[in-house]
C-alpha atoms as a PDB file:
ATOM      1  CA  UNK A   1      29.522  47.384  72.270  1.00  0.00           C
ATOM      2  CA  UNK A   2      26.292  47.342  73.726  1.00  0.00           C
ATOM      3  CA  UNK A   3      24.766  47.030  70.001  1.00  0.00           C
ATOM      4  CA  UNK A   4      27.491  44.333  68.751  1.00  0.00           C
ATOM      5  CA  UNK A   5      25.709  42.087  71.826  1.00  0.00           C
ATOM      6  CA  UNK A   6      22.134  42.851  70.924  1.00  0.00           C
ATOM      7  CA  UNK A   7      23.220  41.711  67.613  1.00  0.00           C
ATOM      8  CA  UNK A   8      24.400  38.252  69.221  1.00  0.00           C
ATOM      9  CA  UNK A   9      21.344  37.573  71.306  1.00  0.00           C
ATOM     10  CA  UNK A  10      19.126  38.586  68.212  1.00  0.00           C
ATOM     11  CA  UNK A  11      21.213  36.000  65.751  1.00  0.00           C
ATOM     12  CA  UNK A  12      20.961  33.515  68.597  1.00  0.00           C
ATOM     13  CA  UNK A  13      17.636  34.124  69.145  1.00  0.00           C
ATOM     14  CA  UNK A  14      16.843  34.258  65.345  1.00  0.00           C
ATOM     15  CA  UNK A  15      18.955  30.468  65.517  1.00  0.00           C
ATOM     16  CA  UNK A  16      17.273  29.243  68.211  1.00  0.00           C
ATOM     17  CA  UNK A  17      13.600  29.639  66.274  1.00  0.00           C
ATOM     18  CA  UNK A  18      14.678  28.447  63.422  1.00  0.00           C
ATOM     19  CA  UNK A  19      16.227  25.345  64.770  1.00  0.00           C
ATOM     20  CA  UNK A  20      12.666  24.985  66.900  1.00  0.00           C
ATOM     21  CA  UNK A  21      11.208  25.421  63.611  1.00  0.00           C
ATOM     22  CA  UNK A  22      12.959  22.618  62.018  1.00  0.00           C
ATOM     23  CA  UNK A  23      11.964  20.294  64.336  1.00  0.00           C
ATOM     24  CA  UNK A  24       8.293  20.743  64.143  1.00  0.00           C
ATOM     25  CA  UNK A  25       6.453  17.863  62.486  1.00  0.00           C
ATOM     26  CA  UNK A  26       5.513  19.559  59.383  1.00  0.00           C
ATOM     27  CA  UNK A  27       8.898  20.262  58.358  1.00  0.00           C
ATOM     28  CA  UNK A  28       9.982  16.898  59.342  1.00  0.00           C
ATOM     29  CA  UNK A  29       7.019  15.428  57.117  1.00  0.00           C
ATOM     30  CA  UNK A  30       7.661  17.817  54.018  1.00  0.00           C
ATOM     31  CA  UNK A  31      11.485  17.437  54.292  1.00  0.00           C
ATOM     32  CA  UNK A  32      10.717  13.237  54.283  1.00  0.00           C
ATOM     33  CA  UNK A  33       8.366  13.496  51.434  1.00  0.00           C
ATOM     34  CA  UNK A  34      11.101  15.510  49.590  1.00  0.00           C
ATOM     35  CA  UNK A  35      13.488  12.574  50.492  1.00  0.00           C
ATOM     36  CA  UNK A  36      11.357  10.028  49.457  1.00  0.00           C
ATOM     37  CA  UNK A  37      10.788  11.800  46.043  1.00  0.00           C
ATOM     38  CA  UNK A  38      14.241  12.287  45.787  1.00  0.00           C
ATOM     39  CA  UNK A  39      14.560   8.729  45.958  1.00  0.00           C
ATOM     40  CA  UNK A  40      11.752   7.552  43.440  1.00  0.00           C
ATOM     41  CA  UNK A  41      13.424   9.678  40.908  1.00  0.00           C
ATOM     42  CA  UNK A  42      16.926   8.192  41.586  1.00  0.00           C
ATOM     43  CA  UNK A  43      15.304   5.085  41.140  1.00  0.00           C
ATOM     44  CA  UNK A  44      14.014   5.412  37.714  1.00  0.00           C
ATOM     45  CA  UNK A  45      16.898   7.125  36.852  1.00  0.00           C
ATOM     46  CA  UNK A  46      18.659   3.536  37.588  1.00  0.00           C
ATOM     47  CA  UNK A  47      16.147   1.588  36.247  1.00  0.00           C
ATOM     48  CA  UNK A  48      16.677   3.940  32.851  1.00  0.00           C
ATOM     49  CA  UNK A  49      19.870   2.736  32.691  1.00  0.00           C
ATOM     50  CA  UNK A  50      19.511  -0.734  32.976  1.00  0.00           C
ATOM     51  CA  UNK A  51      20.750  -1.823  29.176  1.00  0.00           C
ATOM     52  CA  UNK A  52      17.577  -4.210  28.738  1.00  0.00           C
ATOM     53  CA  UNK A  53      15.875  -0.907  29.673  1.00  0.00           C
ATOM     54  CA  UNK A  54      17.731   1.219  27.158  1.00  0.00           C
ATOM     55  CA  UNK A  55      17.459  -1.652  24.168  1.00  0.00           C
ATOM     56  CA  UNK A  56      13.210  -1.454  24.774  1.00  0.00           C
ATOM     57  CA  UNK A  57      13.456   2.566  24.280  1.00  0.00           C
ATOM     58  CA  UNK A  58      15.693   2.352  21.443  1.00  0.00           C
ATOM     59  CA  UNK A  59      13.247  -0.523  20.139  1.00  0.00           C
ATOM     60  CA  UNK A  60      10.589   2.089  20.723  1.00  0.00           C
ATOM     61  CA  UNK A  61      12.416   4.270  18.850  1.00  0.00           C
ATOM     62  CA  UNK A  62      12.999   2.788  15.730  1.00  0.00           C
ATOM     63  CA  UNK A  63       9.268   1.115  15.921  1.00  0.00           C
ATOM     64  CA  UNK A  64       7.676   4.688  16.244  1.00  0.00           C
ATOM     65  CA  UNK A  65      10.191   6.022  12.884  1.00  0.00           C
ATOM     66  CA  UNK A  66       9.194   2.974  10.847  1.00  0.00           C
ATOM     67  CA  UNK A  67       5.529   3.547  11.919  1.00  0.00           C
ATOM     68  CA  UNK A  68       6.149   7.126  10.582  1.00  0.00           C
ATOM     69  CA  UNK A  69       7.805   6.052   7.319  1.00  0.00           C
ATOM     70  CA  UNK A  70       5.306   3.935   6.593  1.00  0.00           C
ATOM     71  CA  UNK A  71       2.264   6.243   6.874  1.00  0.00           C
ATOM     72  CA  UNK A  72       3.907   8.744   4.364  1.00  0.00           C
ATOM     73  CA  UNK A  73       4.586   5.856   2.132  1.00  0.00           C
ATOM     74  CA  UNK A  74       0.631   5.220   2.098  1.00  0.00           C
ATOM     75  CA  UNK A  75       0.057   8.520   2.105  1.00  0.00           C
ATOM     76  CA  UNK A  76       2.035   9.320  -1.236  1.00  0.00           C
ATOM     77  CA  UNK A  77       0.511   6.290  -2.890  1.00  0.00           C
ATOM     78  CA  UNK A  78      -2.743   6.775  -2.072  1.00  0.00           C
ATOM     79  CA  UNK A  79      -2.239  10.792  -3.861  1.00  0.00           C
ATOM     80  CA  UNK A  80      -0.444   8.766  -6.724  1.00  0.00           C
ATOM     81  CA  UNK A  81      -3.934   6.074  -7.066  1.00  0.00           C
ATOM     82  CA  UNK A  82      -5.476   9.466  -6.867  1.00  0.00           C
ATOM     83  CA  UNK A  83      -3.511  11.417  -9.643  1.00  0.00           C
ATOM     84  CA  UNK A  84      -3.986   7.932 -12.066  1.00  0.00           C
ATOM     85  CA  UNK A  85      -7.520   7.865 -11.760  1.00  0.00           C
ATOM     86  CA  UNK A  86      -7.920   4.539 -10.593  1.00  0.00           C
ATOM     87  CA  UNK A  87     -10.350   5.442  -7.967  1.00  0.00           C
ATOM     88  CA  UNK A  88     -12.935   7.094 -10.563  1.00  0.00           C
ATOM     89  CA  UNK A  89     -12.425   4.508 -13.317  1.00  0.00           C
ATOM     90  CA  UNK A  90     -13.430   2.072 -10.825  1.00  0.00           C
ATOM     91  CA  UNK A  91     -16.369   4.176  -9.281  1.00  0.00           C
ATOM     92  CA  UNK A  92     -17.476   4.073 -12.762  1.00  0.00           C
ATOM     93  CA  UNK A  93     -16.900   0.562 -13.194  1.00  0.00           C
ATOM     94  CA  UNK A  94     -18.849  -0.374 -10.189  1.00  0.00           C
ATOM     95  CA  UNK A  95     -22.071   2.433 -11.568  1.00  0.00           C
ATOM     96  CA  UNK A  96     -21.983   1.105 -14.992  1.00  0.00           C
ATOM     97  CA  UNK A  97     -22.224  -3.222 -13.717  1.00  0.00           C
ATOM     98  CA  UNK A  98     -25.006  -1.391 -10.898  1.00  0.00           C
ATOM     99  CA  UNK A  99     -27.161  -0.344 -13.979  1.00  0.00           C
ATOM    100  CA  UNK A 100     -26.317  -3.685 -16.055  1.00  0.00           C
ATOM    101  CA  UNK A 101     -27.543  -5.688 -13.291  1.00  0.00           C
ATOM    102  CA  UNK A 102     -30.587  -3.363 -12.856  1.00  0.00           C
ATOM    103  CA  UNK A 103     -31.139  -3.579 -16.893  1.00  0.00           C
ATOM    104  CA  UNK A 104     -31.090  -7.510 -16.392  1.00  0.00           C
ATOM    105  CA  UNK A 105     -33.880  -7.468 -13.493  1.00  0.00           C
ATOM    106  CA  UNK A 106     -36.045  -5.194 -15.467  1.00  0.00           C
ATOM    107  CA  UNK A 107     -35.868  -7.547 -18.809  1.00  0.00           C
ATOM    108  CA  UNK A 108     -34.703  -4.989 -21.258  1.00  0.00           C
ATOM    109  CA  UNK A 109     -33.291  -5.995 -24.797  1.00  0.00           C
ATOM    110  CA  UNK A 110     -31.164  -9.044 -23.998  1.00  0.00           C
ATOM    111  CA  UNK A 111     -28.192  -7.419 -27.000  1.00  0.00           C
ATOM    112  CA  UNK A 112     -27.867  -4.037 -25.061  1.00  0.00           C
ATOM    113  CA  UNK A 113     -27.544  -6.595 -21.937  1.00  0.00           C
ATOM    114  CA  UNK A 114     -25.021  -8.172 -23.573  1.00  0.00           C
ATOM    115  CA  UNK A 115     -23.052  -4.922 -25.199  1.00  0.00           C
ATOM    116  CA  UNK A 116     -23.059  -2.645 -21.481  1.00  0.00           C
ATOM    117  CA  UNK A 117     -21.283  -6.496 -19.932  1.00  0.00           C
ATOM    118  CA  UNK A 118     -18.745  -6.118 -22.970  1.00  0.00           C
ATOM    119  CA  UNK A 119     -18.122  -2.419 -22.458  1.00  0.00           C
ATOM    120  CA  UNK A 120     -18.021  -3.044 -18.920  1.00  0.00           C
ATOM    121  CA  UNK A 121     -15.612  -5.913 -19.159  1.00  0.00           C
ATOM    122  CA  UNK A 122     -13.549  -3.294 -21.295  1.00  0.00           C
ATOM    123  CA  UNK A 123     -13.766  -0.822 -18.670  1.00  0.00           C
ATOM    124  CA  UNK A 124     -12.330  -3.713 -16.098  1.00  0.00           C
ATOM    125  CA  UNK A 125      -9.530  -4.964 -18.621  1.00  0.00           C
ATOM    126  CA  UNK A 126      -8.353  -1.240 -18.708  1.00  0.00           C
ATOM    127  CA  UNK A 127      -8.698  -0.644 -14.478  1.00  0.00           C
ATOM    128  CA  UNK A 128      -6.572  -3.648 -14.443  1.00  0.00           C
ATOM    129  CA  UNK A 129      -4.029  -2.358 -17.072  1.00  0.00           C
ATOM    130  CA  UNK A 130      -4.013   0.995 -15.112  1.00  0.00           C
ATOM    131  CA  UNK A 131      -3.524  -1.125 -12.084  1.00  0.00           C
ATOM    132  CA  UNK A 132      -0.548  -2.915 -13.552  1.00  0.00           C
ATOM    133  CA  UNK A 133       1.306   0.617 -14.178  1.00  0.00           C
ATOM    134  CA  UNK A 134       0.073   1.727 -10.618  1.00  0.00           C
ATOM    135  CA  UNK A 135       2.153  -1.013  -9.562  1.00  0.00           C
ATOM    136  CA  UNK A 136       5.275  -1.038 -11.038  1.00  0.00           C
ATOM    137  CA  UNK A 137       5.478   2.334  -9.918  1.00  0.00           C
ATOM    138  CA  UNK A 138       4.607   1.693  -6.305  1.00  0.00           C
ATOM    139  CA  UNK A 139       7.508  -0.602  -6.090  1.00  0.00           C
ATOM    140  CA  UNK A 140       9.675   1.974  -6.113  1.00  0.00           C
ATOM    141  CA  UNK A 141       7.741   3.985  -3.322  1.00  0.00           C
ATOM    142  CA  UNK A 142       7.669   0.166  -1.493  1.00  0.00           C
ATOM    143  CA  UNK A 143       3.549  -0.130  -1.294  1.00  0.00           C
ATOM    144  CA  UNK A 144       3.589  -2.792  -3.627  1.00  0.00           C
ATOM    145  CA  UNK A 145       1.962  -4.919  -1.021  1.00  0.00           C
ATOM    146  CA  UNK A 146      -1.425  -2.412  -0.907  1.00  0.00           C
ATOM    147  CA  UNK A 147      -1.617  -2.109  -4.700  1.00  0.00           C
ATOM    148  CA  UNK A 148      -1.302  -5.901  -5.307  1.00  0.00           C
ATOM    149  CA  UNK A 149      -4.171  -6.509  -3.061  1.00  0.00           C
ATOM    150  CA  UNK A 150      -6.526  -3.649  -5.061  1.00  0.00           C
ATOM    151  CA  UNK A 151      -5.128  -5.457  -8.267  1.00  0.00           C
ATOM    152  CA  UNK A 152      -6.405  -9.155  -6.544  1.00  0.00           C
ATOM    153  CA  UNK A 153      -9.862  -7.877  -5.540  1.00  0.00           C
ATOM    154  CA  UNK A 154     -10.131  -6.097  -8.996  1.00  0.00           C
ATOM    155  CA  UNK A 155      -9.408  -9.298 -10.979  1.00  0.00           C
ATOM    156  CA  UNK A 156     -11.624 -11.077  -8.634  1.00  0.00           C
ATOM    157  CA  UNK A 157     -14.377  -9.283  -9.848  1.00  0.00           C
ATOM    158  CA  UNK A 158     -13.479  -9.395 -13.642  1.00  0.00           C
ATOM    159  CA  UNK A 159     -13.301 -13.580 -13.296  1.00  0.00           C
ATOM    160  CA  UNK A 160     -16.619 -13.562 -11.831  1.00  0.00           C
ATOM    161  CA  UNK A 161     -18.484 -10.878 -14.067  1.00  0.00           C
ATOM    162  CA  UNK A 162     -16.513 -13.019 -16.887  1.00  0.00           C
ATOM    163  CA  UNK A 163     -17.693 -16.173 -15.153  1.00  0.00           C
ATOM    164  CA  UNK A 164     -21.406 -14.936 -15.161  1.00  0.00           C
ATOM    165  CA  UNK A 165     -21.342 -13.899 -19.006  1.00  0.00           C
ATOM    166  CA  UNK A 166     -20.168 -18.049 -19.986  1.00  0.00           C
END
């Protein structure tokens, strides 16, 4: 019996610390920081369900998918521009109007002048041809818009390098 009431006093004694424990100010500080955490996160938890709140994620949502689709669309038709050749026709087209231009400033025989513009101007009548099939077949992949601007640019050039040679 004598052990059963050492047992008590211990436990009460054990109690009594603890409960001194609890009072100190550090555990009253922690425990209201944990409350006031607690808190916080209940409020955005509230806020997150606030339907203007869930419309702007789902808005987010659908923005960040679209922004997705639409960088594998331009990624597949820049590899198609790629596989067409479009790129080095028109790297070509830009080297061989370089050298014309440099063949003018130098004064060389006016008729070769005259034959690299028409060869050149062949070269940009078939870029734009190439262009036109690049097109119809980015309207299926929906980068019509990025093509038709190429296209614009390209025919730009031809009207003025046509232009020039009147």
């Amino acid at each position: 019996m004598g052990g059963t009431l050492r047992d008590i006093r211990d436990s009460t004694s054990n109690a009594a610390k603890i409960m001194h424990e609890l009072g100190s100010s550090e555990v009253h500080n922690s425990l209201e920081r944990i409350r006031e955490t607690a808190m916080t996160a209940q409020s955005i938890i509230e806020s997150l369900k606030d339907p203007a709140m869930v419309k702007n994620l789902e808005n987010l949502r659908i923005t960040a998918e679209a922004m997705q689709n639409m960088s594998m669309k331009v990624e597949n038709m820049v590899k198609e521009i790629k596989q067409t050749g479009v790129i080095d026709e028109a790297s070509t087209t830009i080297k061989s109007a370089r050298k014309t231009i440099e063949s003018a400033e130098s004064n060389q025989n006016f008729a070769e002048m005259i034959s690299a513009i028409r060869e050149m101007l062949q070269s940009i009548g078939s870029l734009v041809e190439e262009l036109k099939i690049t097109i119809a077949s980015s309207k299926r992949s929906g980068s019509i818009h990025i093509t038709k601007q190429a296209l614009d640019h390209t025919s730009a050039i031809y009207e003025n390098i046509k232009d020039t040679e009147s």
